[in-house]
N, C-alpha and C. Protein backbone atom coordinates (compact mmCIF):
# COMPACT_ATOMS: atom_id res chain seq x y z
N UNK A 1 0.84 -1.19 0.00
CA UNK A 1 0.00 0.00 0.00
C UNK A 1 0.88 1.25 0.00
N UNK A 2 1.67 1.78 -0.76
CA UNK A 2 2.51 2.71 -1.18
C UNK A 2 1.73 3.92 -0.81
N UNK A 3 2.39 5.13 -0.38
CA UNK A 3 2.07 6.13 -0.02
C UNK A 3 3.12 7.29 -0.66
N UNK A 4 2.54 7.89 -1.73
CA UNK A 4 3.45 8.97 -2.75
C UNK A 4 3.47 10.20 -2.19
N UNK A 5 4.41 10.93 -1.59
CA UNK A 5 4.39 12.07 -1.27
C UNK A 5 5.54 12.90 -2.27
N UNK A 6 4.51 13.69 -2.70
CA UNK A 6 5.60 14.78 -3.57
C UNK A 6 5.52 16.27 -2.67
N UNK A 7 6.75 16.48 -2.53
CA UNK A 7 6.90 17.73 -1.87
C UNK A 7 7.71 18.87 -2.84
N UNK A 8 7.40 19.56 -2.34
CA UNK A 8 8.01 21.00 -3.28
C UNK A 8 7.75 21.37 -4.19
N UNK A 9 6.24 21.63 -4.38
CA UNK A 9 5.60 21.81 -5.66
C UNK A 9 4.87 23.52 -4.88
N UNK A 10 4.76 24.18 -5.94
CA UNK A 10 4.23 25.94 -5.48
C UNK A 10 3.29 25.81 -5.06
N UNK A 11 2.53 26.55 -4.62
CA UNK A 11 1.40 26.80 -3.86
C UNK A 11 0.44 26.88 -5.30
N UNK A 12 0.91 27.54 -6.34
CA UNK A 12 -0.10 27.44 -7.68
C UNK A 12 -0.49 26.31 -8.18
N UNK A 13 0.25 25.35 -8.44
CA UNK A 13 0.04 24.03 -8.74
C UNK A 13 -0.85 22.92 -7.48
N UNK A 14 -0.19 23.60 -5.97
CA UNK A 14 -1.10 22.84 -5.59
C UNK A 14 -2.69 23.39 -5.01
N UNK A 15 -3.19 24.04 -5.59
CA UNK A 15 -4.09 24.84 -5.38
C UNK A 15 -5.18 24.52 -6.82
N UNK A 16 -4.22 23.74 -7.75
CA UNK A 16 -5.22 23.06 -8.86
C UNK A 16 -5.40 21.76 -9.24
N UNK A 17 -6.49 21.70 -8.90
CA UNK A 17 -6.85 20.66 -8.96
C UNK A 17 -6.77 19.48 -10.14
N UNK A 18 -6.71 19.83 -11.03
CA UNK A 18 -6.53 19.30 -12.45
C UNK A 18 -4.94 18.79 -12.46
N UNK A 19 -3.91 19.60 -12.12
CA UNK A 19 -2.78 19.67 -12.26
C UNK A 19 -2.23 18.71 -10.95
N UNK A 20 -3.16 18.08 -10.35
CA UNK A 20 -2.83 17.25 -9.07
C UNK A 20 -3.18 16.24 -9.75
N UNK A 21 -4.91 15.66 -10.04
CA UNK A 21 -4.92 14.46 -10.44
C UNK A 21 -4.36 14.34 -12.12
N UNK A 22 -3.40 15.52 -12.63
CA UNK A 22 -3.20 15.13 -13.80
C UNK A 22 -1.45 14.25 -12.91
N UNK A 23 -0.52 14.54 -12.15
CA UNK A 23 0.34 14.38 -11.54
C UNK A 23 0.01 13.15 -10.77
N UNK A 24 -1.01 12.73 -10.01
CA UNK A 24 -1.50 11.54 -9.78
C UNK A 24 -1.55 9.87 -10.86
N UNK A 25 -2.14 10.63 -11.44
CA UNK A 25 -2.50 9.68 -12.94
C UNK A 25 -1.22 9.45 -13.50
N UNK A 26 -0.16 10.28 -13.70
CA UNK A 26 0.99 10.02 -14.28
C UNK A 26 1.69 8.89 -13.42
N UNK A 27 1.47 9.36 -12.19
CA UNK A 27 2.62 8.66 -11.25
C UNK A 27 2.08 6.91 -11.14
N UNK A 28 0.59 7.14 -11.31
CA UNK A 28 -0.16 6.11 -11.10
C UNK A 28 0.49 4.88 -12.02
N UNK A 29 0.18 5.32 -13.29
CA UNK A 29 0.27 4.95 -14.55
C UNK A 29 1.67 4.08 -14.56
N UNK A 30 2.90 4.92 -14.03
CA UNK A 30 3.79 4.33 -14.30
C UNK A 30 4.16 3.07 -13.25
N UNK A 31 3.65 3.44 -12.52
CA UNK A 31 3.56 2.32 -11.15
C UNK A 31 2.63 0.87 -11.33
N UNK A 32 1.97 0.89 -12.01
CA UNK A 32 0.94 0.17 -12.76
C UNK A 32 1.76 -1.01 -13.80
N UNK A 33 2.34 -0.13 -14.43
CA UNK A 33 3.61 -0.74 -15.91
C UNK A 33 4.32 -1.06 -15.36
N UNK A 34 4.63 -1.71 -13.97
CA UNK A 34 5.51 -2.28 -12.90
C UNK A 34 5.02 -3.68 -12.53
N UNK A 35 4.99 -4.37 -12.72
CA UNK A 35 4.30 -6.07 -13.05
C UNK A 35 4.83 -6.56 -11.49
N UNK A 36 5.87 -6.96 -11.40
CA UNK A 36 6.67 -7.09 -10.29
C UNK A 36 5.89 -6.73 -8.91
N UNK A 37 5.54 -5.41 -8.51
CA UNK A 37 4.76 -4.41 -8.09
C UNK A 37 4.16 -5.02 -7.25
N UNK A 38 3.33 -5.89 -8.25
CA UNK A 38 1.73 -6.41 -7.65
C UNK A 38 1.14 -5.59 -6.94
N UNK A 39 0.96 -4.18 -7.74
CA UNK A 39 -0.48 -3.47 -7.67
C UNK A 39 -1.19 -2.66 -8.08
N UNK A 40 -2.37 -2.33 -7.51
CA UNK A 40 -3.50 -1.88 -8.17
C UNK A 40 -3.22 -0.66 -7.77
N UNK A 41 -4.38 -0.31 -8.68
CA UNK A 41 -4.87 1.69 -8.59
C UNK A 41 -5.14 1.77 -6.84
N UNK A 42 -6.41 0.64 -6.51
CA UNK A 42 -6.94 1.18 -5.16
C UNK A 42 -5.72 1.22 -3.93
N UNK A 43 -4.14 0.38 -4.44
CA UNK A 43 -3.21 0.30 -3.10
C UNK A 43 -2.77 1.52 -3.15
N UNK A 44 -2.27 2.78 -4.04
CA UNK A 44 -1.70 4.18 -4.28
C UNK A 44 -2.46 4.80 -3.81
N UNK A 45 -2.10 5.60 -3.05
CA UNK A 45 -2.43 7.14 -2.63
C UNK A 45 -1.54 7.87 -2.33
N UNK A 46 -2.05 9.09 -2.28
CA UNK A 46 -0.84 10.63 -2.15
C UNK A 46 -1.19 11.23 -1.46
N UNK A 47 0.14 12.06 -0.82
CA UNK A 47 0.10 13.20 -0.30
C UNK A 47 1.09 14.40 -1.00
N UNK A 48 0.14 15.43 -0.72
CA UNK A 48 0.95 16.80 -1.72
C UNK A 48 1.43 17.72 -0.22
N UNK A 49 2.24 17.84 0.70
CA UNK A 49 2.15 18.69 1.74
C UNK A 49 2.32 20.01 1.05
N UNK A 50 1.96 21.06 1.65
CA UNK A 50 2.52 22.49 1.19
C UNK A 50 3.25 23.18 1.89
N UNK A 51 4.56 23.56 1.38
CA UNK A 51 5.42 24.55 2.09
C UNK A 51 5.25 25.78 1.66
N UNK A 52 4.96 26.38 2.40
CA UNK A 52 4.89 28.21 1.85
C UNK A 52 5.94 29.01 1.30
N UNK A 53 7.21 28.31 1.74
CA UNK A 53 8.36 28.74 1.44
C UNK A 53 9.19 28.31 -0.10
N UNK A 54 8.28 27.80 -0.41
CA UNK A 54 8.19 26.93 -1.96
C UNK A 54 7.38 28.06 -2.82
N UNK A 55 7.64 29.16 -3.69
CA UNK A 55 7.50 30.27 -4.58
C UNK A 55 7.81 30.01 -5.92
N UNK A 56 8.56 28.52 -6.08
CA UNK A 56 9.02 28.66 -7.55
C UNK A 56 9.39 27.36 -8.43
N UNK A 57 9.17 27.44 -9.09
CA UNK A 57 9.64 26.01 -9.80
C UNK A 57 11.03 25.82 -10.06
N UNK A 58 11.77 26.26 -9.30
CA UNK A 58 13.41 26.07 -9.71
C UNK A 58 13.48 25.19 -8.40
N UNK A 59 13.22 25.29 -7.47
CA UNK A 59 13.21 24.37 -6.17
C UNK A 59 13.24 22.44 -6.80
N UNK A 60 14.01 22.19 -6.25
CA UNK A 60 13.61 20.46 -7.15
C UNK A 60 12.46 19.85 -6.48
N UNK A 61 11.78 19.36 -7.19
CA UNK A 61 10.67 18.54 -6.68
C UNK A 61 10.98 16.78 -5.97
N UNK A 62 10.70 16.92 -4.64
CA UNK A 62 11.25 15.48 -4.53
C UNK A 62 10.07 14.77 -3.88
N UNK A 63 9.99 13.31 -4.68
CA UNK A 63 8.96 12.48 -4.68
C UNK A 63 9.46 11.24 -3.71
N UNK A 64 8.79 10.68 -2.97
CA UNK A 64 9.04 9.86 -1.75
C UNK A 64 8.05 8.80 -1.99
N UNK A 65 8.63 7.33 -2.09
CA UNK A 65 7.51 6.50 -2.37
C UNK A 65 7.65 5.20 -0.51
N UNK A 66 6.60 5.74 -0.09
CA UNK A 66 6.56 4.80 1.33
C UNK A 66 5.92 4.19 1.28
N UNK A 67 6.14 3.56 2.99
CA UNK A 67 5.32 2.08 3.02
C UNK A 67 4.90 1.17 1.57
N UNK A 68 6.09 0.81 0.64
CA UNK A 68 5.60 -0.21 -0.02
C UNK A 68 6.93 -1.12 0.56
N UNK A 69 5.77 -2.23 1.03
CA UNK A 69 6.04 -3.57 1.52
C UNK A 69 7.05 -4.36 1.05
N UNK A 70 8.21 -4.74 1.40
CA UNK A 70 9.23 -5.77 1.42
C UNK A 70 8.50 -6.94 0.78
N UNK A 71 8.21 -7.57 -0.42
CA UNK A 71 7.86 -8.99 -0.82
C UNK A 71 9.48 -9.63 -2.10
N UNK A 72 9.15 -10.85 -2.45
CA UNK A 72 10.01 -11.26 -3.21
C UNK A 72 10.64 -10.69 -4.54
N UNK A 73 9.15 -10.15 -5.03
CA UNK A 73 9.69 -9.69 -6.69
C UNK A 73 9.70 -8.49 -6.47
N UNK A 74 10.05 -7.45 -5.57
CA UNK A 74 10.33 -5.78 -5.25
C UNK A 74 11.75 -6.22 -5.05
N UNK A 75 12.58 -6.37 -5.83
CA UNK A 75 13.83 -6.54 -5.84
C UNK A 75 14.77 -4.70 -5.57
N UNK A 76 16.14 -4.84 -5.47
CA UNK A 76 16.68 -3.69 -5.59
C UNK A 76 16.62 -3.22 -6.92
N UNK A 77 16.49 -3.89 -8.11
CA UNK A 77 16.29 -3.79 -9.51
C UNK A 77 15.16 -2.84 -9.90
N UNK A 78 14.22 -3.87 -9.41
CA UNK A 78 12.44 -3.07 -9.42
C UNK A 78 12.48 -1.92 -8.62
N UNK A 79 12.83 -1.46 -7.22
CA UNK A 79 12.36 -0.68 -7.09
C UNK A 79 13.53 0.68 -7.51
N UNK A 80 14.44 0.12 -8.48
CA UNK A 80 15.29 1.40 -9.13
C UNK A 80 14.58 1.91 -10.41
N UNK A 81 13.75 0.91 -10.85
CA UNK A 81 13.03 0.79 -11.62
C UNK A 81 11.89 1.35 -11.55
N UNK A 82 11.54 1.80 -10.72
CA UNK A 82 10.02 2.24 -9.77
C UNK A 82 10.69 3.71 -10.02
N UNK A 83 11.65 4.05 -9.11
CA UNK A 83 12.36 5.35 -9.07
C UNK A 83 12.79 5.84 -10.65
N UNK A 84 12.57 5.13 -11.32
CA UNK A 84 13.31 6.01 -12.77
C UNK A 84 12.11 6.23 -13.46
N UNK A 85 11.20 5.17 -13.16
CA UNK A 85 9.58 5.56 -13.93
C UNK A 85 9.19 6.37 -13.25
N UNK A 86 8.96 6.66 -11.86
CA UNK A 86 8.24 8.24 -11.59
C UNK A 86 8.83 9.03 -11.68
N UNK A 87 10.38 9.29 -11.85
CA UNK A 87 11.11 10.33 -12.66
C UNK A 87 10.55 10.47 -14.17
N UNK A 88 10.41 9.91 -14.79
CA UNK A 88 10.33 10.22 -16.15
C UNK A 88 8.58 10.46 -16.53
N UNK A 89 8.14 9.76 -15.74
CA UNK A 89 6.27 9.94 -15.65
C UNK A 89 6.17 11.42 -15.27
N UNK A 90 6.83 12.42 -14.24
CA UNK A 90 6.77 13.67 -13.56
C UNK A 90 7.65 14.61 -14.73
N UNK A 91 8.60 14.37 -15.70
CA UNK A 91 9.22 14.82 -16.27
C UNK A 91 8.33 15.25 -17.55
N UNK A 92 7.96 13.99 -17.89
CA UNK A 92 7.10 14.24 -19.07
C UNK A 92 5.63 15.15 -19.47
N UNK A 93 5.20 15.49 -18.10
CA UNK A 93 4.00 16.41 -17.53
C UNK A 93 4.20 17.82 -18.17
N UNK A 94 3.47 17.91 -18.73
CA UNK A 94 4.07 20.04 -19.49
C UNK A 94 4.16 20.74 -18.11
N UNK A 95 5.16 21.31 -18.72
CA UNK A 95 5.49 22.11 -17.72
C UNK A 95 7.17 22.06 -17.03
N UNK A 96 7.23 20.33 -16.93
CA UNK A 96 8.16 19.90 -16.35
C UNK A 96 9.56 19.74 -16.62
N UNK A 97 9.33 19.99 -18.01
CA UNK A 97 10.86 19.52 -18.87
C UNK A 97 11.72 19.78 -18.39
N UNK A 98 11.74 21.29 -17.73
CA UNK A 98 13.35 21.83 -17.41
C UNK A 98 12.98 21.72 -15.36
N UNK A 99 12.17 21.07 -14.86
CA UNK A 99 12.29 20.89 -13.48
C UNK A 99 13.32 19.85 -13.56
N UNK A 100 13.89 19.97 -11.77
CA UNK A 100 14.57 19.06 -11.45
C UNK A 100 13.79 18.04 -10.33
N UNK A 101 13.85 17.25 -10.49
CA UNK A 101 12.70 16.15 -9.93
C UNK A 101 14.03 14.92 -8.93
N UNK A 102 13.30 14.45 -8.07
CA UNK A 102 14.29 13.32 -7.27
C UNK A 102 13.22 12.53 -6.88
N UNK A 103 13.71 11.14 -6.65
CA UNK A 103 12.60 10.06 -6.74
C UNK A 103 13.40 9.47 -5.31
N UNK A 104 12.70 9.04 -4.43
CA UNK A 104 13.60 7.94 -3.47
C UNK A 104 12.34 6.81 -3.28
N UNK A 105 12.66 6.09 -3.58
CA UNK A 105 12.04 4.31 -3.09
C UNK A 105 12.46 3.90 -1.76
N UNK A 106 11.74 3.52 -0.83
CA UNK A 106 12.12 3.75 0.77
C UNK A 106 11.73 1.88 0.49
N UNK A 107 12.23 0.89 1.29
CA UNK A 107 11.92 -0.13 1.58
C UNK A 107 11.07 -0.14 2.90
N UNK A 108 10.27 -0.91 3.15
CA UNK A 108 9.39 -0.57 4.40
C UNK A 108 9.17 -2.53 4.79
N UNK A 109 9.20 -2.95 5.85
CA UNK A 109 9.47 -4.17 6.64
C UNK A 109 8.53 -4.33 7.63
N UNK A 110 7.07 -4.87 7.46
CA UNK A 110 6.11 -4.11 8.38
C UNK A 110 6.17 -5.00 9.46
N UNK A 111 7.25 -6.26 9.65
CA UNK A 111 7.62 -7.23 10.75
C UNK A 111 8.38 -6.20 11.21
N UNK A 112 9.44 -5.67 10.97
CA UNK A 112 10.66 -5.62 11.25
C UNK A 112 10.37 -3.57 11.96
N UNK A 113 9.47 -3.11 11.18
CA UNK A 113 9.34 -1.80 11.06
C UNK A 113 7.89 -1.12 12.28
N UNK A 114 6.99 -1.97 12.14
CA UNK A 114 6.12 -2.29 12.72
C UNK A 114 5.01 -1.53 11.93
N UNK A 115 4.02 -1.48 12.10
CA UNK A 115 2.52 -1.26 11.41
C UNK A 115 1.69 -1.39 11.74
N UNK A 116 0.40 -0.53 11.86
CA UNK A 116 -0.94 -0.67 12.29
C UNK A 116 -2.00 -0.35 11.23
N UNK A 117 -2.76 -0.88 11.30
CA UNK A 117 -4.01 -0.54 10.12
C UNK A 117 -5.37 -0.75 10.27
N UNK A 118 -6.60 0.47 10.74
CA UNK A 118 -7.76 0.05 10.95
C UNK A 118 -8.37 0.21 9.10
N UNK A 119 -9.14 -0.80 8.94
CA UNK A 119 -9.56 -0.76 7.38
C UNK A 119 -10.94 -0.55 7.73
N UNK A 120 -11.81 0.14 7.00
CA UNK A 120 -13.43 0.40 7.08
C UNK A 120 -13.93 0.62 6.19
């Protein structure tokens, strides 16, 4: 159940709505074309936090992919692989060409890390 947080995006962009689930859908998309993965649309969700101190698109945008689960085929391969597709999924977005974008793939161990989850 991956949790996408992109931080450092302007207050303009995140204030539109279109330009979020168009940034959603991208990230989605490429995460999807990840077989390995094993998952769906409904395991992704995001968070956009806002820093106020974020005025400009020269700031690099850095994307954080958590809590996705330690299994067999999330190799170090795949999830470099994970990290170069939501680089290039966020790149390809108009607008983006000349941003600088950073991707980190976090491993998450929910034995080892610990975890709670009420589902409803």
């Amino acid at each position: 159940m991956p949790l996408i947080v992109v931080y450092n995006l302007p207050y303009w962009e995140l204030e539109n709505e279109e330009r979020i689930d168009e940034i959603e859908a991208a990230i989605t998309q490429a995460i999807l074309e990840i077989p390995e993965l094993e998952l769906t649309m409904a395991d992704i969700s995001f968070s956009f936090p806002q820093d106020p101190t974020v005025d400009s698109e020269s700031i690099p945008v850095t994307i954080i992919v958590e809590l996705l689960f330690e299994k067999p085929k999330r190799t170090n391969a795949v999830r470099q692989q994970l990290a170069s597709a939501i680089t290039a999924a966020f790149n390809k977005l108009p607008g983006n060409e000349k941003r600088t974008v950073e991707v980190a793939v976090k491993r998450f161990d929910p034995e080892k890390d610990g975890f709670a989850m009420i589902k409803k």
